[in-house]
C-alpha atoms as a PDB file:
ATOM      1  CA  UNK A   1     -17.328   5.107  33.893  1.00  0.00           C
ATOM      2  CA  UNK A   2     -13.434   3.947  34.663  1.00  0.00           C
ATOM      3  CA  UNK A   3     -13.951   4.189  37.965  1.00  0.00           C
ATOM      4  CA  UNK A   4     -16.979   2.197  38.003  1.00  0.00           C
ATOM      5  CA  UNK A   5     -15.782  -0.390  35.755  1.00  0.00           C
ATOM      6  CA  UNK A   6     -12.788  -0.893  38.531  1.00  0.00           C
ATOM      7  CA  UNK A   7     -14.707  -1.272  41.274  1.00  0.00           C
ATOM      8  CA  UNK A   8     -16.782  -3.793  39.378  1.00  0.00           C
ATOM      9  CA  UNK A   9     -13.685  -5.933  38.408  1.00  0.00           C
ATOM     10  CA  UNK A  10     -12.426  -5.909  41.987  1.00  0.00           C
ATOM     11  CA  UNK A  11     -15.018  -6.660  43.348  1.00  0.00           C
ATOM     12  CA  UNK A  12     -16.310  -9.746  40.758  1.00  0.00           C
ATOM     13  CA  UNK A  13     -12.191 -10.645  41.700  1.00  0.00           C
ATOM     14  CA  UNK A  14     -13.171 -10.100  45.732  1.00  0.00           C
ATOM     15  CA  UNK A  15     -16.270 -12.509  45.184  1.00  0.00           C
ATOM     16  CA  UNK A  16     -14.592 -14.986  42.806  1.00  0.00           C
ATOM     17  CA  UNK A  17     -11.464 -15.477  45.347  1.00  0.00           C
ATOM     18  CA  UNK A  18     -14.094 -15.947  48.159  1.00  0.00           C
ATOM     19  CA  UNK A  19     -15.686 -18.294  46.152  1.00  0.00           C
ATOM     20  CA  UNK A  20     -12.807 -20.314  45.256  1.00  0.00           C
ATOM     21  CA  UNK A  21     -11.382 -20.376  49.070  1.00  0.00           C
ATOM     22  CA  UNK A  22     -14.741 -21.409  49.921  1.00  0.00           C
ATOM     23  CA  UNK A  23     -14.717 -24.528  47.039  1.00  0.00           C
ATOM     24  CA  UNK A  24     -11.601 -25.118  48.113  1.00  0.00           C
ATOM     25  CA  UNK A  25     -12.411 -25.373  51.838  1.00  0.00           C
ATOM     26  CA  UNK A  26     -15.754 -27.036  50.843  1.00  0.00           C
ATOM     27  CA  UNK A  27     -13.653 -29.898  48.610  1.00  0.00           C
ATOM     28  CA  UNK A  28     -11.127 -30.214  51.647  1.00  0.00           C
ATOM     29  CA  UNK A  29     -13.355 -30.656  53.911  1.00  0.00           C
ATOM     30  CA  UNK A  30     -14.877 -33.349  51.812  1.00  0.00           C
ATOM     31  CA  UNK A  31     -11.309 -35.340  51.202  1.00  0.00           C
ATOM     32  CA  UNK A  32     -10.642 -34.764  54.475  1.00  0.00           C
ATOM     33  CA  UNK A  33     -13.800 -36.733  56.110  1.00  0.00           C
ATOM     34  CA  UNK A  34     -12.728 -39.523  53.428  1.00  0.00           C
ATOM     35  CA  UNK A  35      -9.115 -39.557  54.430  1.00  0.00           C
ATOM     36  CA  UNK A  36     -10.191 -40.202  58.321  1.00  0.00           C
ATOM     37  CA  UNK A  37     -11.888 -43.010  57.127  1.00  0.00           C
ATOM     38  CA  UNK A  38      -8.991 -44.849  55.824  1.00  0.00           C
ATOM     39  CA  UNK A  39      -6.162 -43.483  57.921  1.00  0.00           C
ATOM     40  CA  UNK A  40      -6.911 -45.917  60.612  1.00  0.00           C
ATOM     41  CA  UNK A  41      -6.392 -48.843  58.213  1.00  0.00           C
ATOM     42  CA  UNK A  42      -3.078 -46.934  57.180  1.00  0.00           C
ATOM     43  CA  UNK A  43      -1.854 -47.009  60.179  1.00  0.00           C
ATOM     44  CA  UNK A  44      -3.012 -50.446  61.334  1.00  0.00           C
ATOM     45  CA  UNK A  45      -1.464 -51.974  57.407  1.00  0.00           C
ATOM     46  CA  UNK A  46       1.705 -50.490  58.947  1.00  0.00           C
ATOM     47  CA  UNK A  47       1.442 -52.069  62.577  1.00  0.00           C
ATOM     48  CA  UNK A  48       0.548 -55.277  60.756  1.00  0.00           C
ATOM     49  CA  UNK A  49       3.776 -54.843  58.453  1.00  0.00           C
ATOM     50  CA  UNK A  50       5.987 -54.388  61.649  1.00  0.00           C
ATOM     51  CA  UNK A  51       4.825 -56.593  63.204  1.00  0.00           C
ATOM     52  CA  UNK A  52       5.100 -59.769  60.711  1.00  0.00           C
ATOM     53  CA  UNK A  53       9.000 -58.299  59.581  1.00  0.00           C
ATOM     54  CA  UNK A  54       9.474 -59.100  63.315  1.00  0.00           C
ATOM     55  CA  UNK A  55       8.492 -62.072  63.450  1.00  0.00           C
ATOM     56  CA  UNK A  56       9.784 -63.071  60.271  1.00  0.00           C
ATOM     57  CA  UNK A  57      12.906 -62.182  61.327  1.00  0.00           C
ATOM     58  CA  UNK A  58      12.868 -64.108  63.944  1.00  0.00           C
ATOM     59  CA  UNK A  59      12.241 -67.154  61.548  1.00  0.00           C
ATOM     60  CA  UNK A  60      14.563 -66.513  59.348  1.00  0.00           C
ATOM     61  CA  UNK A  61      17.599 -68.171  60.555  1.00  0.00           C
ATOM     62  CA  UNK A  62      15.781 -71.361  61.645  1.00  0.00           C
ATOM     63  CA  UNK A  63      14.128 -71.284  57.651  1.00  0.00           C
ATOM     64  CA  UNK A  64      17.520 -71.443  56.803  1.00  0.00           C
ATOM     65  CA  UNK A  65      18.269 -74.707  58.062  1.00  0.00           C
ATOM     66  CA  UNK A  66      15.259 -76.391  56.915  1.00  0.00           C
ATOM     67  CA  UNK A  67      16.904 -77.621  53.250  1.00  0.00           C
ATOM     68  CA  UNK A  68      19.556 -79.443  55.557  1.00  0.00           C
ATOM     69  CA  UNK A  69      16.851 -80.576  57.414  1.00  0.00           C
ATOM     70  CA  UNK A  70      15.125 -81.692  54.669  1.00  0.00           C
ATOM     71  CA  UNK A  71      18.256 -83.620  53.218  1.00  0.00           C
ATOM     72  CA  UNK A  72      19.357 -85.245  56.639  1.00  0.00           C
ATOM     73  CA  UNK A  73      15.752 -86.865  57.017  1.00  0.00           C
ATOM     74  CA  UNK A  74      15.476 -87.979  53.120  1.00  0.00           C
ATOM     75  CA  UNK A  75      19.232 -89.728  53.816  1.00  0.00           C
ATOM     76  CA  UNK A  76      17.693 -91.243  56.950  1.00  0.00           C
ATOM     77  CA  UNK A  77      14.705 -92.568  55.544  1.00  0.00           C
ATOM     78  CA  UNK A  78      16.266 -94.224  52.711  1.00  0.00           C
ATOM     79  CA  UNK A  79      19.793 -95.401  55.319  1.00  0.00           C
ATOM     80  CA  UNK A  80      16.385 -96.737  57.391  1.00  0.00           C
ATOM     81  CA  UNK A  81      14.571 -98.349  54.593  1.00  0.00           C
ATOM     82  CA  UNK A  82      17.773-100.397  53.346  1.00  0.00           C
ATOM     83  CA  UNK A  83      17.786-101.725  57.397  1.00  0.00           C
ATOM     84  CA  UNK A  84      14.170-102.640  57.304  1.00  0.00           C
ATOM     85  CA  UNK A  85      14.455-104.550  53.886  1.00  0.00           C
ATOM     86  CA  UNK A  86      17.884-106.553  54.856  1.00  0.00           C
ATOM     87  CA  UNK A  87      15.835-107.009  58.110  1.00  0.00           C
ATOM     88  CA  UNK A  88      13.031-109.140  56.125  1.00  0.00           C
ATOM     89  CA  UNK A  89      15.336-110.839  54.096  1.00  0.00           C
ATOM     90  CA  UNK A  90      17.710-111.765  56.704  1.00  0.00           C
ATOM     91  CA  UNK A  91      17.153-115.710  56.870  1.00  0.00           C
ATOM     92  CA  UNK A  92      14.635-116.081  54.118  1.00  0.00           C
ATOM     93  CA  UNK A  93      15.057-118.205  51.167  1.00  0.00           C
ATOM     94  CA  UNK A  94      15.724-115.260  48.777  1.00  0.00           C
ATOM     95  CA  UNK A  95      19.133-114.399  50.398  1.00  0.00           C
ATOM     96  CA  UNK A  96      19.849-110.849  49.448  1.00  0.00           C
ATOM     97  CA  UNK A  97      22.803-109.268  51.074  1.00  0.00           C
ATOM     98  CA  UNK A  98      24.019-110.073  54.971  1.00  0.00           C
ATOM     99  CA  UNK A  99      22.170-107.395  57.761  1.00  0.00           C
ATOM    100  CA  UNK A 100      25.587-106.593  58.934  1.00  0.00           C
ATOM    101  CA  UNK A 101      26.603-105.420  55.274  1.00  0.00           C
ATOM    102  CA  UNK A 102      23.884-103.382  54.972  1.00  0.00           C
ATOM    103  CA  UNK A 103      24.368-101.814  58.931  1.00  0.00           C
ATOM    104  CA  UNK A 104      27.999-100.833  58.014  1.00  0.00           C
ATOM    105  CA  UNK A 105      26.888 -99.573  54.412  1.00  0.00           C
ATOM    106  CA  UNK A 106      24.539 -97.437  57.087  1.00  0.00           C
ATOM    107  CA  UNK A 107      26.480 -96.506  59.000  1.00  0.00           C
ATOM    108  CA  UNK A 108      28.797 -94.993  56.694  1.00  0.00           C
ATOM    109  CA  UNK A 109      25.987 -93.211  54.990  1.00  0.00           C
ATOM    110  CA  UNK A 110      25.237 -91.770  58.503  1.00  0.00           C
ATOM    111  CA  UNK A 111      29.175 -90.241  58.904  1.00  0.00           C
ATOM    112  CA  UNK A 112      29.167 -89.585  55.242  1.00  0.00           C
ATOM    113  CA  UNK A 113      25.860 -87.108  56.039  1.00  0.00           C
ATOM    114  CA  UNK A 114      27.059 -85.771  59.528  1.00  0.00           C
ATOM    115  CA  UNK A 115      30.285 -84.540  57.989  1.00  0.00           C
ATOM    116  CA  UNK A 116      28.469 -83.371  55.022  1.00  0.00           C
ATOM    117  CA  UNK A 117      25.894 -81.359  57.621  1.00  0.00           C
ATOM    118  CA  UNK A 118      29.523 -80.056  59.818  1.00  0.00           C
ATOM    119  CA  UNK A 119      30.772 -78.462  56.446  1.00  0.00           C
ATOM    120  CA  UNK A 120      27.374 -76.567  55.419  1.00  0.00           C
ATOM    121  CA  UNK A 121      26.932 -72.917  56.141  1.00  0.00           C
ATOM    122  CA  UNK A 122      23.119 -71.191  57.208  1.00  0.00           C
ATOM    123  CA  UNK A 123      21.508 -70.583  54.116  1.00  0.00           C
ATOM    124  CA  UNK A 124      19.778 -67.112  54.116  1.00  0.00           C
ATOM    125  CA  UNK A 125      15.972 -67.319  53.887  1.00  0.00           C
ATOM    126  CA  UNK A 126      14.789 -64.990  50.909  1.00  0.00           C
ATOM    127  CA  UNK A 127      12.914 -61.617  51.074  1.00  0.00           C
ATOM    128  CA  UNK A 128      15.205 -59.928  53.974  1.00  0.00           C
ATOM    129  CA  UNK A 129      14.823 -55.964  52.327  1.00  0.00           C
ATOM    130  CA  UNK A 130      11.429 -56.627  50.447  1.00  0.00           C
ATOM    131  CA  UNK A 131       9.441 -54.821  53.050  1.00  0.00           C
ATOM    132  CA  UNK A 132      11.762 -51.788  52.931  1.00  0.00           C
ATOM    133  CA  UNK A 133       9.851 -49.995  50.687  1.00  0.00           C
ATOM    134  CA  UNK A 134       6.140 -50.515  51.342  1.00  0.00           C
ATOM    135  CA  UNK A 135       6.968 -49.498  54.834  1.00  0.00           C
ATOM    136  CA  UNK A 136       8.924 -46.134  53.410  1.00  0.00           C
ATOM    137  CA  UNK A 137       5.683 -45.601  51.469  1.00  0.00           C
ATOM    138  CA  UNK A 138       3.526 -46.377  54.325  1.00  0.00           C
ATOM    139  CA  UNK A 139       5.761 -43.610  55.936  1.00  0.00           C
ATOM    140  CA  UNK A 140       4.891 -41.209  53.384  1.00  0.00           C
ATOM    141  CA  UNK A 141       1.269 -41.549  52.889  1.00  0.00           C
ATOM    142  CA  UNK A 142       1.234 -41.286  56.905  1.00  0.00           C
ATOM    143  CA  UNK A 143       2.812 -37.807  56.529  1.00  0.00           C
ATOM    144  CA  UNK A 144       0.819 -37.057  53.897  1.00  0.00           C
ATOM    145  CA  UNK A 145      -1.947 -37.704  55.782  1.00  0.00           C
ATOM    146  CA  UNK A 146      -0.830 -35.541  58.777  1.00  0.00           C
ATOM    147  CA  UNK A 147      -0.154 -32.697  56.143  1.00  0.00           C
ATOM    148  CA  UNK A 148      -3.851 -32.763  54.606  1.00  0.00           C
ATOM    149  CA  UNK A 149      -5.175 -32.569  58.289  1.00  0.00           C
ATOM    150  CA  UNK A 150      -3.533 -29.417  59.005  1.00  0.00           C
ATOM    151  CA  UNK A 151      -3.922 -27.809  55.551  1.00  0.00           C
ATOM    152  CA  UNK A 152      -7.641 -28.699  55.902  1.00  0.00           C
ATOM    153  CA  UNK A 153      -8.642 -28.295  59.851  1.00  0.00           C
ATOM    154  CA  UNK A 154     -11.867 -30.000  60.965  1.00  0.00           C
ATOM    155  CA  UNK A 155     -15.033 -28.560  59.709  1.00  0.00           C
ATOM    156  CA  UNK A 156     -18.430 -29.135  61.533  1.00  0.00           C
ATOM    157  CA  UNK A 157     -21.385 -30.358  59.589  1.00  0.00           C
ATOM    158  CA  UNK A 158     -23.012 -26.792  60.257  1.00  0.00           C
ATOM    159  CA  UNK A 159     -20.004 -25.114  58.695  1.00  0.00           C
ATOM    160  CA  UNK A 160     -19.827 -27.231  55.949  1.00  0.00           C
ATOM    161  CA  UNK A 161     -23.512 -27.030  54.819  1.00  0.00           C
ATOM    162  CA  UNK A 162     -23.355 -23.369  54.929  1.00  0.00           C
ATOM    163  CA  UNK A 163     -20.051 -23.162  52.890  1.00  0.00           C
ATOM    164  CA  UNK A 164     -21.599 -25.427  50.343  1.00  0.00           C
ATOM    165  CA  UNK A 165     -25.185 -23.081  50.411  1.00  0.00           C
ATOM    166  CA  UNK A 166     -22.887 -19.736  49.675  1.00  0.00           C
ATOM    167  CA  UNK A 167     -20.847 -21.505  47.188  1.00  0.00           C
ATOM    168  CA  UNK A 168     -24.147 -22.247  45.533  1.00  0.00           C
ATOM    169  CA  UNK A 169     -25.537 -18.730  45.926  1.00  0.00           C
ATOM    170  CA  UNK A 170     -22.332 -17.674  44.272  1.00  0.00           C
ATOM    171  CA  UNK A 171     -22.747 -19.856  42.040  1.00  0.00           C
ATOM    172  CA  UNK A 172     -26.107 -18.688  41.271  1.00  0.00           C
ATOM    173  CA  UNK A 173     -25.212 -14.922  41.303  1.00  0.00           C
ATOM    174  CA  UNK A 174     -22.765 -15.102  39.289  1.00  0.00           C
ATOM    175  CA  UNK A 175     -24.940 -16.836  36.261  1.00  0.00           C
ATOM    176  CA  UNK A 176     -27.813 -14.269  36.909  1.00  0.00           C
ATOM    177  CA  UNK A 177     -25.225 -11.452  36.862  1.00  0.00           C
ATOM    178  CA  UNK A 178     -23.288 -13.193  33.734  1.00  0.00           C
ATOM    179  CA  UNK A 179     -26.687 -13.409  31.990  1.00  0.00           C
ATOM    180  CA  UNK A 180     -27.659  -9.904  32.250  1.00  0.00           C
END
């Protein structure tokens, strides 16, 4: 009866370790058609990633200057409008100040900004590291990917349909045998 009872037991163990290599294979097969679905995008995210931090960083240092920029033409404008204004008034009936008051008023605007513009630094343009870690992610998935392909090798739709119909007929053995 001992005897019997341990052959039974190994062999339920035999059938329930086939089983669960074939679930497993079954369900990895499974992930594995869904993961080659989106590692192409994986990849290309990354490309994309590279790419822009390239050309970003090629940016940067002229983003930089851009506040100067910025302050140099607002100086300008407003040196420019004073001219234009003086200009109109200059030998009108309202008086207003003399054009060559206003030029040299200008004009020393105009040295006042170019020394101010010789004594700036290159301001940084923000974000330089942000990147760092999406791509380092990006990274991992990619290996993660590469692991999950050779855990779970490529499995034809043959194989796969016939893995699923014993995993069912275990499935269904085991309940019969379970209910007697």
């Amino acid at each position: 009866f001992y005897a019997a009872l341990e052959i039974e037991v190994s062999k339920a163990s035999a059938e329930r370790e086939a089983r669960k290599r074939r679930e497993a294979a079954v369900l990895g097969a499974r992930l594995r058609a869904d993961l080659e679905q989106h590692a192409p995008g994986l990849a290309g995210a990354a490309e994309r990633l590279l790419a822009w931090r390239g050309r970003a960083e090629a940016a940067r240092p002229w983003l930089g200057e851009l506040p100067h920029l910025a302050r140099s033409s607002a100086a300008v404008a407003a040196a420019a409008g004073h001219v234009r204004e003086a200009a109109e008034h200059t030998g009108s009936a309202e008086g207003g100040m003399p054009l060559s008051a206003v030029l040299r008023a200008a004009h020393r605007r105009m040295e006042a900004l170019l020394l101010a513009m010789a004594r700036l630094e290159t301001e940084k343009s923000p974000r330089s590291g942000d990147l760092e870690p999406t791509l380092k992610k990006l990274g991992e998935l990619e290996r993660s990917v590469d692991k999950f392909r050779k855990e779970f090798p490529d499995v034809s739709a043959e194989e796969l349909e016939a893995m699923e119909k014993a995993a069912a007929e275990a499935a269904a053995s085991s309940a019969s045998a379970e209910a007697e």
